[in-house]
C-alpha atoms as a PDB file:
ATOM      1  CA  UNK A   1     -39.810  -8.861 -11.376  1.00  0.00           C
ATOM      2  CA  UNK A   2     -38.760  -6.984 -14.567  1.00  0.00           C
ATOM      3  CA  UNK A   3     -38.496  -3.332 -14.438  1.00  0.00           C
ATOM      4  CA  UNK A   4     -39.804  -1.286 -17.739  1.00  0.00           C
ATOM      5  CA  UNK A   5     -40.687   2.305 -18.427  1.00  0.00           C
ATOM      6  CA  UNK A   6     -40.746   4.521 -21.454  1.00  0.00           C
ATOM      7  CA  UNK A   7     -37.498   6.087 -22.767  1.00  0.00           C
ATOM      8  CA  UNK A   8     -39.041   9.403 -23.438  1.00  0.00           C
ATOM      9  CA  UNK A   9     -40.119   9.356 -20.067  1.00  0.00           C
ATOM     10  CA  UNK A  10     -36.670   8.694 -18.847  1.00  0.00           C
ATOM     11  CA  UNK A  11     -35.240  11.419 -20.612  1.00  0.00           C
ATOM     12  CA  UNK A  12     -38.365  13.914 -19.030  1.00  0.00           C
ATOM     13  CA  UNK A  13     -37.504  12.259 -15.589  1.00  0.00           C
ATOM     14  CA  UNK A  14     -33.689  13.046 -15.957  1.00  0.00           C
ATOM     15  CA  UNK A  15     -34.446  16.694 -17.402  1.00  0.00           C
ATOM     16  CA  UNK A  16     -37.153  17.253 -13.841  1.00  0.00           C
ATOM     17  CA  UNK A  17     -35.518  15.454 -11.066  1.00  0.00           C
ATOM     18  CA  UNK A  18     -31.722  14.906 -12.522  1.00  0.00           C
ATOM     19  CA  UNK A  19     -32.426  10.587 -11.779  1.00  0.00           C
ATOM     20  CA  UNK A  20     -32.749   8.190 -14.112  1.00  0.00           C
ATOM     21  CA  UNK A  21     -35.465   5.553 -13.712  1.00  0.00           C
ATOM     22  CA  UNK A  22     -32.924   3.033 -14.808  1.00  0.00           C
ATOM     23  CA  UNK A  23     -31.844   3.185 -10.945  1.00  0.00           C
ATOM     24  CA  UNK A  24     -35.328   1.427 -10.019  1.00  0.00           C
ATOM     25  CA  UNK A  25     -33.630  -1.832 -11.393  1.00  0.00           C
ATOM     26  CA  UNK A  26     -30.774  -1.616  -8.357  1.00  0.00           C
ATOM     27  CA  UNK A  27     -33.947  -1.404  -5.455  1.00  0.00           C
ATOM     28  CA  UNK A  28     -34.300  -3.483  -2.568  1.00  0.00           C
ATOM     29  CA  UNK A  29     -37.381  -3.663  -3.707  1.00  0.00           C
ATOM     30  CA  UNK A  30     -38.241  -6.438  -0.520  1.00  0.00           C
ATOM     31  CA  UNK A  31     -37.306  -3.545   1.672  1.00  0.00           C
ATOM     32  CA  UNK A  32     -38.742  -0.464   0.233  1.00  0.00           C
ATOM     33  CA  UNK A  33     -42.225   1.481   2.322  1.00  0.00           C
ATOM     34  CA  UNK A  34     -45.155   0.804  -0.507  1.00  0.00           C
ATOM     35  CA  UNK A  35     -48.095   1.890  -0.639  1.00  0.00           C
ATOM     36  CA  UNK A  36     -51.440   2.986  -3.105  1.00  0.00           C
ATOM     37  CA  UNK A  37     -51.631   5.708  -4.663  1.00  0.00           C
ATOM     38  CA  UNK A  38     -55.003   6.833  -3.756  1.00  0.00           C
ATOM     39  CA  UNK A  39     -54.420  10.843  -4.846  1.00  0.00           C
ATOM     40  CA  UNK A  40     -56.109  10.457  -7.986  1.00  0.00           C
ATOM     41  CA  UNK A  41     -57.559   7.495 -10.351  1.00  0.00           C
ATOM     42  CA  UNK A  42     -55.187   6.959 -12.940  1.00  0.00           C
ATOM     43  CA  UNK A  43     -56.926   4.189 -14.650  1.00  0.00           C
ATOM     44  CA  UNK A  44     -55.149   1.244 -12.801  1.00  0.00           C
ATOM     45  CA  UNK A  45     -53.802   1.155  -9.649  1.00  0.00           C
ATOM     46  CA  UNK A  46     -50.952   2.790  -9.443  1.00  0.00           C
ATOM     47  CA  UNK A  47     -48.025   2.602  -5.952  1.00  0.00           C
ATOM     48  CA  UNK A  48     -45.571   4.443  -4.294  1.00  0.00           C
ATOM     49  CA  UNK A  49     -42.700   3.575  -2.489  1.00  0.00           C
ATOM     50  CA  UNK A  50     -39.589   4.614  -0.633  1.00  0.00           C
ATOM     51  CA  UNK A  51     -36.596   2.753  -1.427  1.00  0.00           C
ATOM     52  CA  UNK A  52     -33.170   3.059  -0.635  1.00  0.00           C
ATOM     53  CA  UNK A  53     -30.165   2.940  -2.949  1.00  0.00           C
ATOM     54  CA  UNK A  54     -26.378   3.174  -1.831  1.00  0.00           C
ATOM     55  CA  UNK A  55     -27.167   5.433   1.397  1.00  0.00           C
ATOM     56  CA  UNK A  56     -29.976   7.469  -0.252  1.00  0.00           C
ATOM     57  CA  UNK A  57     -33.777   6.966   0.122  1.00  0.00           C
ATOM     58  CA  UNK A  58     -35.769   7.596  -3.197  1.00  0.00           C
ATOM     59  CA  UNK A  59     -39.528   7.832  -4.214  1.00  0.00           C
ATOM     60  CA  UNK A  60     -41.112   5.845  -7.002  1.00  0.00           C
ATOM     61  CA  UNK A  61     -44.051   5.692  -8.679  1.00  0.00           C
ATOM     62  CA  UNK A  62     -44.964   2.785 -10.488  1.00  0.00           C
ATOM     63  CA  UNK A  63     -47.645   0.140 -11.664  1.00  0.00           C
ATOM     64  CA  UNK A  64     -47.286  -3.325 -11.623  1.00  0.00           C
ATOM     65  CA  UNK A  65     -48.609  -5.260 -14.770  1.00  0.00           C
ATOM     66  CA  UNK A  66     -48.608  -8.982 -14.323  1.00  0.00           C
ATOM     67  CA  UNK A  67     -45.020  -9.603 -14.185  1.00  0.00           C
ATOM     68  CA  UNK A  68     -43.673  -6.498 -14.916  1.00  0.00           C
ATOM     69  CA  UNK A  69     -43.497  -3.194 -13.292  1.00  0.00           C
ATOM     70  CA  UNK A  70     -43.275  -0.216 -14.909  1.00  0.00           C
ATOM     71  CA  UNK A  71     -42.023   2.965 -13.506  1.00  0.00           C
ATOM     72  CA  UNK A  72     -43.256   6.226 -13.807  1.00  0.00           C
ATOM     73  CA  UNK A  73     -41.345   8.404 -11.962  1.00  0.00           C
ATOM     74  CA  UNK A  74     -38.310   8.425  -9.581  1.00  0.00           C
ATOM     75  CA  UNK A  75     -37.298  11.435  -7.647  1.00  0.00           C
ATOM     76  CA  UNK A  76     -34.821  11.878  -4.789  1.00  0.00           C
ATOM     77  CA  UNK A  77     -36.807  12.159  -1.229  1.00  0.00           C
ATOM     78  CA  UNK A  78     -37.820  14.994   0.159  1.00  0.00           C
ATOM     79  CA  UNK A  79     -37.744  15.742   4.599  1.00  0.00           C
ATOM     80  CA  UNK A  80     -41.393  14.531   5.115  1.00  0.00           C
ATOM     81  CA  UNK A  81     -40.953  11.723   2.663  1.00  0.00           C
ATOM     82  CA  UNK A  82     -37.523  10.751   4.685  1.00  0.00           C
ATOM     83  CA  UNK A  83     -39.487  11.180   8.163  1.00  0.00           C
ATOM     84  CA  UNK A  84     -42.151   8.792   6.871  1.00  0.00           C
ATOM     85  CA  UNK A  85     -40.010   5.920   6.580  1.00  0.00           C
ATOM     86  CA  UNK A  86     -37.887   6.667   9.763  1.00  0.00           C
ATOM     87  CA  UNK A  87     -41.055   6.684  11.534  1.00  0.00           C
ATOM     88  CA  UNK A  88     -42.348   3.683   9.900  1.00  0.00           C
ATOM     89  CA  UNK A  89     -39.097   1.803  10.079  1.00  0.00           C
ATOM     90  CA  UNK A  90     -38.085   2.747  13.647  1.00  0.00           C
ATOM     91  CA  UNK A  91     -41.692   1.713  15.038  1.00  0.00           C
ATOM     92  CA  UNK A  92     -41.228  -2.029  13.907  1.00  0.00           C
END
């Protein structure tokens, strides 16, 4: 699937969370914990996921659009974020 997102939300994503969403094109995407994002309605249904990249689990929010998925944000984990997918990961 190709991976899109806006460059001026890159550059906002870099300046809040120091990652690029460029790194959302290296995901074991096959892998990652995904799930709606039922917080809010955002106009389309947007996901979430926990993916890992080299060693290090990440969270993603994106939206996928026919054959395309854009991202919209892409943050390091935080502890109840990591527990999540341990728990999830370990119980299968």
């Amino acid at each position: 699937m190709k991976i899109e997102f806006d460059p001026a939300k890159d550059a906002a994503n870099v300046q809040k969370h120091g990652v690029s969403l460029t790194l959302a094109v290296e995901f074991d995407w096959d892998a990652a914990l995904i799930w709606i994002d039922t917080r809010r309605t955002y106009g389309e249904p947007r996901q979430c996921a926990l993916a890992l990249l080299d060693d290090r689990l990440y969270f993603v929010a994106f939206v996928d659009r026919g054959e395309c998925r854009r991202i919209i944000s892409l943050r390091k984990t935080n502890n109840r974020e990591k527990l999540l997918y341990a728990n999830t990961f370990d119980a299968s």
